[in-house]
N, C-alpha and C. Protein backbone atom coordinates (compact mmCIF):
# COMPACT_ATOMS: atom_id res chain seq x y z
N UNK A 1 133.93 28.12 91.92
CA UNK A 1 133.32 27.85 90.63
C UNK A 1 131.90 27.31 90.80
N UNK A 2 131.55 26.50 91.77
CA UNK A 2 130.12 25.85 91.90
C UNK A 2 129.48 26.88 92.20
N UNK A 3 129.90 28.00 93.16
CA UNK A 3 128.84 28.69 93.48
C UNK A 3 128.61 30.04 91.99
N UNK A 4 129.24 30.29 91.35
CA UNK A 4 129.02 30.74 90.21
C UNK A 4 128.17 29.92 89.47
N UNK A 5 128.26 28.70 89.01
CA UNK A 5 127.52 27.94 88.53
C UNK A 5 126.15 27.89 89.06
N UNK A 6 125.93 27.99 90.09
CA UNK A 6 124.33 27.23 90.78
C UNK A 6 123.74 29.05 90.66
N UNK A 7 124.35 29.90 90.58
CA UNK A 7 123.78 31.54 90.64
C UNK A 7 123.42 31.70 89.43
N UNK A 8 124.19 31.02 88.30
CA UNK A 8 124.08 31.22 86.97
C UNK A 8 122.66 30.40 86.41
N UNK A 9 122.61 28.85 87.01
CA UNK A 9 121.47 28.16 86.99
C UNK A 9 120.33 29.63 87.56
N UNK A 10 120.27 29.98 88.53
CA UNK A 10 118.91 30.22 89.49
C UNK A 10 118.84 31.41 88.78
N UNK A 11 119.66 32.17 88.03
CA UNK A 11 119.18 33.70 87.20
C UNK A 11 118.36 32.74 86.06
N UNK A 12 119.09 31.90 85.32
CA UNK A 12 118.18 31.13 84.41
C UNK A 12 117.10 30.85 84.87
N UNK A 13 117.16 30.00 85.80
CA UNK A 13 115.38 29.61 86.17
C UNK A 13 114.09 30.90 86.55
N UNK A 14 114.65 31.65 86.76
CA UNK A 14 113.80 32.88 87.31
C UNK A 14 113.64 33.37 85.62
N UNK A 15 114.83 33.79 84.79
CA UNK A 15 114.28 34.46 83.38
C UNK A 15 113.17 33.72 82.87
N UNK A 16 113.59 32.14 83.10
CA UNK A 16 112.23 31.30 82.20
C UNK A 16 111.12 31.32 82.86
N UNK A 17 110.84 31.55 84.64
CA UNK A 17 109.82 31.87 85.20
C UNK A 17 109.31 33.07 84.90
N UNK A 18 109.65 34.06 84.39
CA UNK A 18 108.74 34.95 84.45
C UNK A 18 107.83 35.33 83.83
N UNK A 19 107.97 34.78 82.83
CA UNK A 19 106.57 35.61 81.80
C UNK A 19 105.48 34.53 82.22
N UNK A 20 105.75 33.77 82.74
CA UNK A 20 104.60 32.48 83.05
C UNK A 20 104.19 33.59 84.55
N UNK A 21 104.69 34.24 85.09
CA UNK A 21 104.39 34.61 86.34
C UNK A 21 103.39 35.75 86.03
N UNK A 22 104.42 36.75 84.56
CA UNK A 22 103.65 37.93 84.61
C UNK A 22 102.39 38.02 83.85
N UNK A 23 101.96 36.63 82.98
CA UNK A 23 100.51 36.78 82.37
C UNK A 23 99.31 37.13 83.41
N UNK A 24 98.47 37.49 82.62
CA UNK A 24 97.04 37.96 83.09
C UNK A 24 95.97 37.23 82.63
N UNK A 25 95.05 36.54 83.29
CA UNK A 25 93.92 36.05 83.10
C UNK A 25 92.99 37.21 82.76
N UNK A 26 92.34 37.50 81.67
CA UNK A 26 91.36 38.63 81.85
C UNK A 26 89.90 37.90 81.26
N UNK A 27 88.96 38.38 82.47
CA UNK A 27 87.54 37.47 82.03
C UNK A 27 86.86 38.85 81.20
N UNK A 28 86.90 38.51 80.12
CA UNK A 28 86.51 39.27 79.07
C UNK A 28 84.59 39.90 79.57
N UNK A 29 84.82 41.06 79.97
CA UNK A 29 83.96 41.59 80.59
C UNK A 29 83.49 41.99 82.13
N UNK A 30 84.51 41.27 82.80
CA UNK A 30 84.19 40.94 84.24
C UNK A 30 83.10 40.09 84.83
N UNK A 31 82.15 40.36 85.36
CA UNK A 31 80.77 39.70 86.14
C UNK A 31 80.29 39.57 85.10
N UNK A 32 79.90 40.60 83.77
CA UNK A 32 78.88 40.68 82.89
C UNK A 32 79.26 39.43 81.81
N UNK A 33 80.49 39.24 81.79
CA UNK A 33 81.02 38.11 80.70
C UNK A 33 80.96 38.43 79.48
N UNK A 34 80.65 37.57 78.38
CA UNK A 34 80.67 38.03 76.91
C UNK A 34 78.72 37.60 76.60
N UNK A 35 78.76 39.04 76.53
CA UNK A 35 77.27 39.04 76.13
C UNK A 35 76.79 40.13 75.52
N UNK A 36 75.58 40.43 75.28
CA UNK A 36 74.97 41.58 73.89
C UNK A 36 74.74 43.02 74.93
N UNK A 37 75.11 43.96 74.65
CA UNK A 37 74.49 45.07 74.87
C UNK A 37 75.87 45.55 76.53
N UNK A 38 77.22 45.18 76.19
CA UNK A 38 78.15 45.95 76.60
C UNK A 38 78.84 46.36 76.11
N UNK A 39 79.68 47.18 76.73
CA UNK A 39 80.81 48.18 76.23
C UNK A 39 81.90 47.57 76.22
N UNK A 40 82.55 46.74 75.48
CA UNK A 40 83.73 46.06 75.71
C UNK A 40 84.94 47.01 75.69
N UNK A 41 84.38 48.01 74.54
CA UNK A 41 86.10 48.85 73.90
C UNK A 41 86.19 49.45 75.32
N UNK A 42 85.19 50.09 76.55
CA UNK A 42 85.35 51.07 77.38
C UNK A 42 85.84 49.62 78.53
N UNK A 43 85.54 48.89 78.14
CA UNK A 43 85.79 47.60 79.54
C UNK A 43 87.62 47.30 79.42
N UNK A 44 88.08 47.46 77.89
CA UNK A 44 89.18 47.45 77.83
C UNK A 44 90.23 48.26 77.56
N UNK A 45 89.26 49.62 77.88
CA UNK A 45 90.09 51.01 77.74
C UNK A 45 91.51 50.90 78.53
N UNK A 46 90.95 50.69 80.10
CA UNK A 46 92.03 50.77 80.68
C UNK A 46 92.96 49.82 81.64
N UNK A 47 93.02 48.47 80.48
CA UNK A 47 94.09 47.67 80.76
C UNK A 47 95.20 47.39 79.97
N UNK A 48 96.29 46.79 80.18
CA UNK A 48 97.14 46.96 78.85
C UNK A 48 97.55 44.95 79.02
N UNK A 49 97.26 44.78 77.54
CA UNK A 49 96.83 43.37 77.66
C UNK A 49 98.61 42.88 76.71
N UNK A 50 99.07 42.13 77.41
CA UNK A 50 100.25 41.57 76.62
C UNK A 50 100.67 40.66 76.37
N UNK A 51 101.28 40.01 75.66
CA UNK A 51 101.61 38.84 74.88
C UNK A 51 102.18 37.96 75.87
N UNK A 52 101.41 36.97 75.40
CA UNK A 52 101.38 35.63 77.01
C UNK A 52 100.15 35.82 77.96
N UNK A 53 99.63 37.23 77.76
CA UNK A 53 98.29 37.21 78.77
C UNK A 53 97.11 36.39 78.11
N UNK A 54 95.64 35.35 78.66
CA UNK A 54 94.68 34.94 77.83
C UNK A 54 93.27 35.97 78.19
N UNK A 55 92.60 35.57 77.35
CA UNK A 55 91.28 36.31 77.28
C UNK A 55 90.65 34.69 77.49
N UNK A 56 89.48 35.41 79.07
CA UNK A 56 88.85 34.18 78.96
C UNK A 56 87.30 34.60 78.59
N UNK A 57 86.50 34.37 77.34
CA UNK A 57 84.76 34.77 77.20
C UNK A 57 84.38 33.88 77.71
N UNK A 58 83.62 34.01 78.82
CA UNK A 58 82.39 32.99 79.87
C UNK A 58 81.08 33.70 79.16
N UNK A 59 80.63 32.60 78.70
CA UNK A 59 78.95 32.63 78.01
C UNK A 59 78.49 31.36 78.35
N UNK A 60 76.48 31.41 78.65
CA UNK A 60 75.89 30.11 78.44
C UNK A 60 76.42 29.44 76.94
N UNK A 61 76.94 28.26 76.95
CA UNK A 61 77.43 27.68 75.46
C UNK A 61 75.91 27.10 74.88
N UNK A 62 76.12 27.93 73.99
CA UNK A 62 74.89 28.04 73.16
C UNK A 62 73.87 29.03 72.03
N UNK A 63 74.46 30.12 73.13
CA UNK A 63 73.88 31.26 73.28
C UNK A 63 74.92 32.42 72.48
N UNK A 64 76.17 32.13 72.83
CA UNK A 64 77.07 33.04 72.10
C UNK A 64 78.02 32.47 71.34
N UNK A 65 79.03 32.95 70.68
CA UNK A 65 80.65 31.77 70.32
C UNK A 65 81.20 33.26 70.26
N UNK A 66 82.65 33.19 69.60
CA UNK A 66 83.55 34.25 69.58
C UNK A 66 84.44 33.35 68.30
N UNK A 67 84.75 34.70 67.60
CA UNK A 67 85.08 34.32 66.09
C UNK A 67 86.36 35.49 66.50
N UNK A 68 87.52 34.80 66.19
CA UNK A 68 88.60 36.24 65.83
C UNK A 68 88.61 36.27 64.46
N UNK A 69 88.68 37.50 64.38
CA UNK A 69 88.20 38.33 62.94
C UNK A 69 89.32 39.20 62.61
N UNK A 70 89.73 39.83 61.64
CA UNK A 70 90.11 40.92 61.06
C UNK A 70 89.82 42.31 61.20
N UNK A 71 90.46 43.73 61.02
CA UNK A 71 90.07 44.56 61.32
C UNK A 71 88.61 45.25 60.40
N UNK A 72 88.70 44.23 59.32
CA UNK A 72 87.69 44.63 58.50
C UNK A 72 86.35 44.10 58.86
N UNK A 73 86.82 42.58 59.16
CA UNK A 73 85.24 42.11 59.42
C UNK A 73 84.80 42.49 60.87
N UNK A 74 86.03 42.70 61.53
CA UNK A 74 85.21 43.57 63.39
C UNK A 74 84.44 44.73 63.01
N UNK A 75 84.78 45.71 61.53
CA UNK A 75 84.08 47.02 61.48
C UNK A 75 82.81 46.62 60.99
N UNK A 76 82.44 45.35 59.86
CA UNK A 76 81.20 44.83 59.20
C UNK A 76 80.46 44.10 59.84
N UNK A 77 80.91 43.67 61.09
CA UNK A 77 79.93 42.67 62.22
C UNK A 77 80.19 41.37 61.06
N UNK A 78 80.80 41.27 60.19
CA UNK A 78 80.70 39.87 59.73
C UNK A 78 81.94 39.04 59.84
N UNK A 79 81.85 37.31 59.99
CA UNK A 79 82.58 36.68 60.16
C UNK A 79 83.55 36.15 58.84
N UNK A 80 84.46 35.59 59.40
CA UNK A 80 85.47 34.93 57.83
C UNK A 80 84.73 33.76 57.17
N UNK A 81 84.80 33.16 56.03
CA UNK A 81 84.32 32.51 55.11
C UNK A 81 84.91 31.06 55.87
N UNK A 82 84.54 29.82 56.22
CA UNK A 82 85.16 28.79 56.78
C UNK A 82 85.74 29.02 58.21
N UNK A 83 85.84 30.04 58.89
CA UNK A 83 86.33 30.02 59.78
C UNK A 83 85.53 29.23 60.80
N UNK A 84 86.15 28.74 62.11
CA UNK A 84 85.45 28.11 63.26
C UNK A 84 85.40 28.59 64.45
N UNK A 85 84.22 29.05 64.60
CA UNK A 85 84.07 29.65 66.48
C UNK A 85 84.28 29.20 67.71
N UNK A 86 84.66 29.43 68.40
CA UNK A 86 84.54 28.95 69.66
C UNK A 86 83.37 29.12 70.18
N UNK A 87 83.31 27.94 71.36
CA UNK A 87 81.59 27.70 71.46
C UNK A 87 81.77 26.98 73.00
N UNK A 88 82.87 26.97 73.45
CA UNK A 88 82.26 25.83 75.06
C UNK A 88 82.09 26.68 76.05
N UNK A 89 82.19 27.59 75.84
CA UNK A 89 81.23 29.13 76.71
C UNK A 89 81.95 29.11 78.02
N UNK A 90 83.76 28.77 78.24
CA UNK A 90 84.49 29.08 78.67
C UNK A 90 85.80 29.02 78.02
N UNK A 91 85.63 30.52 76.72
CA UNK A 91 86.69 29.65 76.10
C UNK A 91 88.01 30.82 76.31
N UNK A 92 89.23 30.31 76.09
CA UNK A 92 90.39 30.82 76.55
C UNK A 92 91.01 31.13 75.32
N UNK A 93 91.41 32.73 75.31
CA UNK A 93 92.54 32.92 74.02
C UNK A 93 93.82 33.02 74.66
N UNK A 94 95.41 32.83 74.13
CA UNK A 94 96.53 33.24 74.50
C UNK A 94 96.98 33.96 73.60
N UNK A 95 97.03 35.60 73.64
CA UNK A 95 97.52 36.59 73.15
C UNK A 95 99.27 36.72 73.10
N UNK A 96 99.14 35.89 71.56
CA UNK A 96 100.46 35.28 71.47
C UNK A 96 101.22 35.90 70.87
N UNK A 97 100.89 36.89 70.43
CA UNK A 97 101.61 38.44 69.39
C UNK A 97 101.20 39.63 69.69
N UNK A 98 102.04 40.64 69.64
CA UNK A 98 101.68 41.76 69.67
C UNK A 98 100.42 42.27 68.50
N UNK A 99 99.75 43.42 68.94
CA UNK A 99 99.22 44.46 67.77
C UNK A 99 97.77 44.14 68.30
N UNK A 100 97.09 44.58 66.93
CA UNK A 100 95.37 44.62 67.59
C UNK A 100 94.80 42.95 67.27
N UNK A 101 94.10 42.68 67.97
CA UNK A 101 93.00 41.53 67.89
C UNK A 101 92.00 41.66 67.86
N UNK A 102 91.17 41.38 67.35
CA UNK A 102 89.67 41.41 66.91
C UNK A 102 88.94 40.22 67.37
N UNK A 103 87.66 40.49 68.42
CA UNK A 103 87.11 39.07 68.41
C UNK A 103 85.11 39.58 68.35
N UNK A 104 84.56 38.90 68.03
CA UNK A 104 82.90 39.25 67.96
C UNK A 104 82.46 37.86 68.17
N UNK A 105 81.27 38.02 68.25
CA UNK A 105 80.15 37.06 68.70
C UNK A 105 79.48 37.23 67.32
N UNK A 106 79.45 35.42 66.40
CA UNK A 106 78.19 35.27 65.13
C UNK A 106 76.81 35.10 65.65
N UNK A 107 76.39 34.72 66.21
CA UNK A 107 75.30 34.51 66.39
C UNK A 107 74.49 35.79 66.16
N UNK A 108 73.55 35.41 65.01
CA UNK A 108 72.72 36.69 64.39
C UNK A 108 72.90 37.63 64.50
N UNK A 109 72.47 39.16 65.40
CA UNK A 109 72.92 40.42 65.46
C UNK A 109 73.47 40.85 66.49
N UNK A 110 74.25 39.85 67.31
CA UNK A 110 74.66 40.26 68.33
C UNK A 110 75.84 40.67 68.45
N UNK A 111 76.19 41.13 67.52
CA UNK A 111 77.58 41.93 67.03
C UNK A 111 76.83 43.31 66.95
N UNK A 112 76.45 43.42 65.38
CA UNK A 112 76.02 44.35 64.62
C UNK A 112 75.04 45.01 65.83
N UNK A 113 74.03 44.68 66.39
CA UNK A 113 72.92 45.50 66.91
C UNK A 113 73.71 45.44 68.58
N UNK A 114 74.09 43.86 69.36
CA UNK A 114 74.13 44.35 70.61
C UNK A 114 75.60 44.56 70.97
N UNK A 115 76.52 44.77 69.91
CA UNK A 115 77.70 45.48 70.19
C UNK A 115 78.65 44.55 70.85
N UNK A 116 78.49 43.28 70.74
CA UNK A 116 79.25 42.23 71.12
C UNK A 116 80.30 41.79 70.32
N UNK A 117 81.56 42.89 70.62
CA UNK A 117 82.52 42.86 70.36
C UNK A 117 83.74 43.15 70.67
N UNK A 118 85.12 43.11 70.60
CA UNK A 118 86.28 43.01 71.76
C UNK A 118 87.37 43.39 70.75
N UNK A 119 87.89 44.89 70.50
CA UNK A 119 89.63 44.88 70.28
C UNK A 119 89.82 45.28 71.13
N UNK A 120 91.44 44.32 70.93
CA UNK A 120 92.10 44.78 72.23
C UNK A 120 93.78 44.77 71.36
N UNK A 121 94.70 46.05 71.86
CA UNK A 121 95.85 46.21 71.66
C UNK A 121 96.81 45.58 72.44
N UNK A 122 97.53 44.33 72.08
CA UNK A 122 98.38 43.58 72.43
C UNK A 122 100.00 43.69 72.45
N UNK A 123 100.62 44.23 73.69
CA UNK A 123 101.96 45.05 73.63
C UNK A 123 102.50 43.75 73.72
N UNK A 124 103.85 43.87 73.46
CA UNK A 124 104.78 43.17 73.33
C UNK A 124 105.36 42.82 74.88
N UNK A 125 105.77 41.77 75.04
CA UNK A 125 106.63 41.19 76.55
C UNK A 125 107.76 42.23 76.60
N UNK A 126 107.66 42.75 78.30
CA UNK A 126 108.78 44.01 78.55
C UNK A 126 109.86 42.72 78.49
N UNK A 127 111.04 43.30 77.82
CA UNK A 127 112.35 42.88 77.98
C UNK A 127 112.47 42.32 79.36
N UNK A 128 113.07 40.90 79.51
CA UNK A 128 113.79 40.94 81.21
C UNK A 128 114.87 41.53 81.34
N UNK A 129 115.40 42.43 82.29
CA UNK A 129 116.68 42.67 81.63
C UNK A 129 117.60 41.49 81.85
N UNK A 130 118.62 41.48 81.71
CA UNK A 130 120.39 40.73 80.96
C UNK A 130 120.55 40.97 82.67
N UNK A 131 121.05 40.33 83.10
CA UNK A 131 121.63 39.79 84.22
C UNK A 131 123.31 40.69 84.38
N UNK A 132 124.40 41.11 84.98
CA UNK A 132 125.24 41.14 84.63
C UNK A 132 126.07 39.90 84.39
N UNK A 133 126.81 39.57 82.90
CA UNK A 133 127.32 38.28 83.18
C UNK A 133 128.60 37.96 84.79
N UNK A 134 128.31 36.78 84.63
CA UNK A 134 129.24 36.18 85.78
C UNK A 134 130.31 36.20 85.55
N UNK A 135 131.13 36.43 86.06
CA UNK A 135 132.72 36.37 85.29
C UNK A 135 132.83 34.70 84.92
N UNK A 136 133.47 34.52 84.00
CA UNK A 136 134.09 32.77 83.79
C UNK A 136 134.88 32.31 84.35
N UNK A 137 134.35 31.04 85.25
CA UNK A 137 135.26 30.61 86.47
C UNK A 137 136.93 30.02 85.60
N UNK A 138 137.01 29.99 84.42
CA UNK A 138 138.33 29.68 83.79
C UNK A 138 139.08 31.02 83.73
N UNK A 139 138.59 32.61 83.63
CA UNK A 139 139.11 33.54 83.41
C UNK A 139 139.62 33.54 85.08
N UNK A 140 138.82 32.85 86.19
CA UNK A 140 138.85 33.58 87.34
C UNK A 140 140.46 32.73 87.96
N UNK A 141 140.03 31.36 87.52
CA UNK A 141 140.82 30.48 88.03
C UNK A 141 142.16 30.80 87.07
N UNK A 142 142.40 31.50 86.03
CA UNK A 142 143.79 31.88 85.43
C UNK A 142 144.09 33.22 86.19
N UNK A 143 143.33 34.18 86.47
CA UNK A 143 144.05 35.35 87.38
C UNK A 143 144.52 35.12 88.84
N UNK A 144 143.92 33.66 89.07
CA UNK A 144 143.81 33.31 90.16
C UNK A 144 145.10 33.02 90.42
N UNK A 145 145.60 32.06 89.37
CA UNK A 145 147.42 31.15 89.54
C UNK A 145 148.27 32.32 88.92
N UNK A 146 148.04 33.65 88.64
CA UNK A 146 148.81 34.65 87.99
C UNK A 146 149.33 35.52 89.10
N UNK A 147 148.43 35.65 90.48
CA UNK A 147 148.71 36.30 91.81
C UNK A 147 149.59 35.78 92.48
């Protein structure tokens, strides 16, 4: 029975380890970072970004912020009414839901003219699979006194 027990613990500890294992740090742009006049949609063509992974934008803080936006205001280069940017020019998102995300840079036209902007399609966490259950050391220990 203990050793059923301590197998049953260590499948647990590994299910709750993993999505902490399988996130992705992605530095939003690579070397170039978050700045005016790149291609973000082609920078994030071909990764597949998923829930629990963060987006990190490295900018001089000052110079840029990053506003998550809507699909409407990512198409208008404009930001939400009250909303608050991020600004410490290492800042970290955790892509905590599936679907699309929207993020741009306010600072004057550096959306609209230098294209400083980021969707990215956010898949859902692959299933872990189900373990087979353990048999129950009470089912085992009654077939056990039945032999």
């Amino acid at each position: 029975m203990a050793i059923i027990f301590i197998n049953n613990l260590a499948i647990i500890a590994i299910m709750l380890l993993v999505p902490s294992i399988s996130a992705v740090d992605y530095i939003v742009g690579d070397d170039a970072g978050w700045t005016t006049n790149f291609d973000y949609q082609a920078w994030a063509q071909d990764k597949l970004f998923g829930v629990g992974d963060r987006l990190v934008f490295k900018y001089p803080a000052g110079v840029h912020n990053v506003f998550k936006v809507n699909g409407t205001n990512f198409k208008q280069c404009t930001t939400p009414v009250g909303a608050v940017p991020l600004t410490s020019g290492n800042d970290v998102v955790t892509l905590a839901t599936p679907g699309i995300k929207w993020y741009l840079c306010g600072v004057g036209q550096h959306c609209a003219v230098g294209n400083q902007k980021l969707a990215v399609h956010v898949l859902p966490l692959s299933p872990v699979p189900s373990p087979s259950p353990a048999p129950s050391p009470f089912l085992t220990d009654v077939s056990d006194d039945q032999d």
